[in-house]
N, C-alpha and C. Protein backbone atom coordinates (compact mmCIF):
# COMPACT_ATOMS: atom_id res chain seq x y z
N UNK A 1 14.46 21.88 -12.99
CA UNK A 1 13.04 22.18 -13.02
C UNK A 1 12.56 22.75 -11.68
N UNK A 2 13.04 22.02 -10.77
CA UNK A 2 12.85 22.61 -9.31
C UNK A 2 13.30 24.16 -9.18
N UNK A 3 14.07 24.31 -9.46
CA UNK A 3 15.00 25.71 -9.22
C UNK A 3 13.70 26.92 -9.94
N UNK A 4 13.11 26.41 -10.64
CA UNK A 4 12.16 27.27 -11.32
C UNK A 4 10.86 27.94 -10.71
N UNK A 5 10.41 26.75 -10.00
CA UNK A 5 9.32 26.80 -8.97
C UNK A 5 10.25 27.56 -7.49
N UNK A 6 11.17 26.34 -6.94
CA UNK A 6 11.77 27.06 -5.83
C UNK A 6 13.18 27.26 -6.36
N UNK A 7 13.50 29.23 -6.64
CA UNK A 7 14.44 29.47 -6.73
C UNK A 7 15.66 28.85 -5.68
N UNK A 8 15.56 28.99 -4.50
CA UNK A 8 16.39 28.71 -3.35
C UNK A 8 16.66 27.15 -3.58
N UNK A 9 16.05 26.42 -4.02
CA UNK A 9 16.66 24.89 -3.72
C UNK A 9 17.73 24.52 -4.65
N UNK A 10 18.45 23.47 -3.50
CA UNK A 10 19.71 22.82 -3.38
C UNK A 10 19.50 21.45 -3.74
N UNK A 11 20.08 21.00 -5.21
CA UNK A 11 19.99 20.03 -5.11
C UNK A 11 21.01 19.16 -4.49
N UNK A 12 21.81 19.81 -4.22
CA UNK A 12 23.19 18.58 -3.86
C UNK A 12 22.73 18.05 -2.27
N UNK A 13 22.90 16.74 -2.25
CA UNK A 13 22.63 16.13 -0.98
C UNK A 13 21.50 15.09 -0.92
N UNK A 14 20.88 15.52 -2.25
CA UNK A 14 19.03 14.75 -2.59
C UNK A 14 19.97 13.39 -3.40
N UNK A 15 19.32 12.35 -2.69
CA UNK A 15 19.30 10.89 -3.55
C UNK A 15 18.05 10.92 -4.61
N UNK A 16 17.71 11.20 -5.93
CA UNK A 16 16.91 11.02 -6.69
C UNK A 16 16.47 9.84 -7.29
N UNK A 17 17.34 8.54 -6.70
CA UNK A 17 17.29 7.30 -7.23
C UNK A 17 16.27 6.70 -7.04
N UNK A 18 15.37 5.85 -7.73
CA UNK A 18 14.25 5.32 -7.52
C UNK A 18 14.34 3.91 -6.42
N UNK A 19 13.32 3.70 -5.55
CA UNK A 19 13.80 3.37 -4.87
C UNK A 19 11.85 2.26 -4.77
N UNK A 20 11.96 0.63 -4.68
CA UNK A 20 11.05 -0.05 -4.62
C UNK A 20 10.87 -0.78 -3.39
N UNK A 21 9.69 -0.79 -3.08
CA UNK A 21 9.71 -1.68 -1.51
C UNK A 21 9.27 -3.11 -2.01
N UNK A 22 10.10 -4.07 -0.95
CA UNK A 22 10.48 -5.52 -1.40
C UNK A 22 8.12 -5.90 -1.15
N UNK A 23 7.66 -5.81 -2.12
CA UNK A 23 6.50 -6.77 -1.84
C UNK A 23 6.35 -7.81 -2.95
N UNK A 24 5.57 -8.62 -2.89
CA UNK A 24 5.11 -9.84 -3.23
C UNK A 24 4.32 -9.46 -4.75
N UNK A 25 4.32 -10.38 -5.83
CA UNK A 25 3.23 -9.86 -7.00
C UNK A 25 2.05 -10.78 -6.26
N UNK A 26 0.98 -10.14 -6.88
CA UNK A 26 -0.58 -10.54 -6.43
C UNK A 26 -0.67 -12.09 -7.54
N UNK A 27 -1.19 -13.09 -6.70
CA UNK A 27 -1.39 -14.43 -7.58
C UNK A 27 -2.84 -13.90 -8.28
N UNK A 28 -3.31 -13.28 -8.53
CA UNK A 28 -5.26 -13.07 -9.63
C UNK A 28 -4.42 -11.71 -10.08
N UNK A 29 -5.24 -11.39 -10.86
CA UNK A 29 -5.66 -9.95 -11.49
C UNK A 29 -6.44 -8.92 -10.80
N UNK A 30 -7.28 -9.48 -9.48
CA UNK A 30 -7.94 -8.47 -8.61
C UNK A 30 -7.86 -8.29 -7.54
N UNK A 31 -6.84 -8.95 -6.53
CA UNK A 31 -6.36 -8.35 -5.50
C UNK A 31 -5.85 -7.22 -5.26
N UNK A 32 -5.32 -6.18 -6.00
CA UNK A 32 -4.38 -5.06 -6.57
C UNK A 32 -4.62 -4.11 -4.91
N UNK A 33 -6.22 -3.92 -4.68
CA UNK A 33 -6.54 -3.27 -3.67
C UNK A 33 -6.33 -3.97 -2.48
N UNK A 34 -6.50 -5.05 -2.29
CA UNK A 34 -6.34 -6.27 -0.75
C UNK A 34 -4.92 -6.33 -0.71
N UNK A 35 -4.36 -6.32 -1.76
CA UNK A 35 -2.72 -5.86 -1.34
C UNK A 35 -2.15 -5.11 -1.06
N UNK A 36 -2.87 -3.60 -1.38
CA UNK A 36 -2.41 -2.58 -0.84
C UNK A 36 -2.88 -2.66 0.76
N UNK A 37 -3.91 -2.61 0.71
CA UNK A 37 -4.33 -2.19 2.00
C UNK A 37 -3.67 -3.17 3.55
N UNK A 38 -3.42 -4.55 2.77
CA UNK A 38 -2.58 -5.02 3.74
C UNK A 38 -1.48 -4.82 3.79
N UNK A 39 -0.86 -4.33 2.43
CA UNK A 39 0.59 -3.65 2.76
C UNK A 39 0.58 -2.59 3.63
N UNK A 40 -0.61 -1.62 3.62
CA UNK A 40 0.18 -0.44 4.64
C UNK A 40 -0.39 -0.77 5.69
N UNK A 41 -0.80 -2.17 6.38
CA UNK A 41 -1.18 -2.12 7.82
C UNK A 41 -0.25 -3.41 8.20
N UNK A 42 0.69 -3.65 6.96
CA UNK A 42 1.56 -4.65 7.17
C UNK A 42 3.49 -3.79 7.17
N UNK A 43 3.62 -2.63 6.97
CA UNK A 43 4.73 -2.83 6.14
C UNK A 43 5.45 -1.95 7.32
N UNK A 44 6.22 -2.15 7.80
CA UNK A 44 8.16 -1.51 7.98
C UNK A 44 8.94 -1.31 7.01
N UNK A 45 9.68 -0.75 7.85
CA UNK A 45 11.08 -0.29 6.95
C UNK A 45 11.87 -2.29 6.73
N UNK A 46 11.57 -2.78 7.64
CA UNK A 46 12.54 -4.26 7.41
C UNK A 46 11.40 -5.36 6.86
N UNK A 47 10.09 -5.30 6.91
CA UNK A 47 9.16 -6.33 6.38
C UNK A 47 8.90 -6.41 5.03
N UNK A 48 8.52 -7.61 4.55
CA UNK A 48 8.15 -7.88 3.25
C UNK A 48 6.11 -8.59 3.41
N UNK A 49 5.94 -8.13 2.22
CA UNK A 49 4.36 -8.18 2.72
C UNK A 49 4.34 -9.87 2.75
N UNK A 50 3.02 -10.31 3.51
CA UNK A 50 2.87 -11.53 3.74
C UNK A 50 2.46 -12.14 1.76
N UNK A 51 2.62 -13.26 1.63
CA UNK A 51 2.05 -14.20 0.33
C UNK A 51 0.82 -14.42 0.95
N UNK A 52 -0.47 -13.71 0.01
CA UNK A 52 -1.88 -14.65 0.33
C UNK A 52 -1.69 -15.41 -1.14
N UNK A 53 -2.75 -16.81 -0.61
CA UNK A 53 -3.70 -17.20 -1.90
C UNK A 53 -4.77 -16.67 -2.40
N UNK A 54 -5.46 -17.05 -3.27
CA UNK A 54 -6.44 -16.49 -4.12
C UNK A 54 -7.76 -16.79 -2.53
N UNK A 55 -7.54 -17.77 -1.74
CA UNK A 55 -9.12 -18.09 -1.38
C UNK A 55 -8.50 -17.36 -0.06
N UNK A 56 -7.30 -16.96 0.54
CA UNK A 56 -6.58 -15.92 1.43
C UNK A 56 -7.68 -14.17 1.18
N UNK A 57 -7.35 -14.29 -0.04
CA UNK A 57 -7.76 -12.85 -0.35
C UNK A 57 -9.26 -12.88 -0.19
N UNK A 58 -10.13 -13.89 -0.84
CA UNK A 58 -11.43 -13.95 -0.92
C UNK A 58 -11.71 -14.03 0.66
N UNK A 59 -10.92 -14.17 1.55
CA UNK A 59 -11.57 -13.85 3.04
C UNK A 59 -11.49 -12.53 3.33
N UNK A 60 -9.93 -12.18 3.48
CA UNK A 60 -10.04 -10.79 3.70
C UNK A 60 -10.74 -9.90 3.35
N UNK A 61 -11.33 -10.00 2.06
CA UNK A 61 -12.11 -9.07 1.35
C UNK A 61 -13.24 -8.75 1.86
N UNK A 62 -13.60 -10.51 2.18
CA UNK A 62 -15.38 -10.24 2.78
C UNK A 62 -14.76 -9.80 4.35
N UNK A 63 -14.41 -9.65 5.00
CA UNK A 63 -13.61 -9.27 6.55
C UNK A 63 -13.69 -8.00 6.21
N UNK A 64 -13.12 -7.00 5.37
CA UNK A 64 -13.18 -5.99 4.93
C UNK A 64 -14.55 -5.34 4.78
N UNK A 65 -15.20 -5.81 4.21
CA UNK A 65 -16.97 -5.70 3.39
C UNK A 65 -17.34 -5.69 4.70
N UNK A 66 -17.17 -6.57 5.83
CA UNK A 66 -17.76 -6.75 7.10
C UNK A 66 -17.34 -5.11 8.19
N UNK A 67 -16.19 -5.26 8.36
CA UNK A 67 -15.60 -4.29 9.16
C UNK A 67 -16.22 -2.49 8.41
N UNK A 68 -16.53 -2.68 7.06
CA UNK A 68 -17.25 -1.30 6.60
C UNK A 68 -18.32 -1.14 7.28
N UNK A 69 -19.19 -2.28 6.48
CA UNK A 69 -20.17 -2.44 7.15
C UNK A 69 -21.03 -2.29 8.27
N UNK A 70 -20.42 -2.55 9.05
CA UNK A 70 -20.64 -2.86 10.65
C UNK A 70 -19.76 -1.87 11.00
N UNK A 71 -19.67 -0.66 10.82
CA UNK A 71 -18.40 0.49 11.74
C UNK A 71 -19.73 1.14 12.19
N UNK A 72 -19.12 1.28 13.49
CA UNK A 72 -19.89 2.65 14.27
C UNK A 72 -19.78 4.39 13.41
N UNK A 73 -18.57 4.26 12.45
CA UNK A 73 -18.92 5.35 11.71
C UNK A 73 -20.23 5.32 10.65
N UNK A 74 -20.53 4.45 10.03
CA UNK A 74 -21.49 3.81 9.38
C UNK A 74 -22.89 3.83 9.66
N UNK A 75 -23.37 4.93 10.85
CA UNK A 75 -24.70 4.57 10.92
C UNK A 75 -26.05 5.39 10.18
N UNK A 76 -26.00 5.57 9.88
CA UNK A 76 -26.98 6.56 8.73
C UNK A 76 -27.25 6.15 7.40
C-alpha cells in the first residue's frame, strides 16, 4: 500500500509488529484522560505508569482544574 503513495519505499528493515507500552488499567470508567496525561509526564522508555486510586485521581483532577485555571496563559 505504501509503495503506492511512496513509489521509492523499502520495506525491508521496518519492524511492523505492534508494539504496547507496559501501563496500568484505570480502577473507574473516567479516569481514561488523568491517565493519559500522567502517562506522558510520567513515561520512559523503562517506566511503568504509577497505580492511582479512585480518590488519587479525584485530586489530580481538581490540581489539574486548578493549574488551568490559574495559568498566566489564562488571563482574558
Amino acid at each position: 500500500m505504501l509503495k503506492i503513495v511512496i513509489p521509492t519505499f523499502d520495506h525491508k528493515g521496518f519492524d511492523f509488529r505492534s508494539r504496547y507500552a507496559k501501563v496500568l488499567k484505570q480502577p473507574n470508567n473516567d479516569g481514561c484522560g488523568i491517565y493519559v496525561i500522567k502517562f506522558m509526564e510520567e513515561w520512559t522508555q523503562d517506566s511503568i505508569l504509577t497505580a492511582y486510586t479512585n480518590e488519587e485521581l479525584v485530586n489530580i483532577r481538581k490540581m489539574l482544574v486548578l493549574d488551568i485555571a490559574l495559568s498566566n496563559y489564562n488571563t482574558k
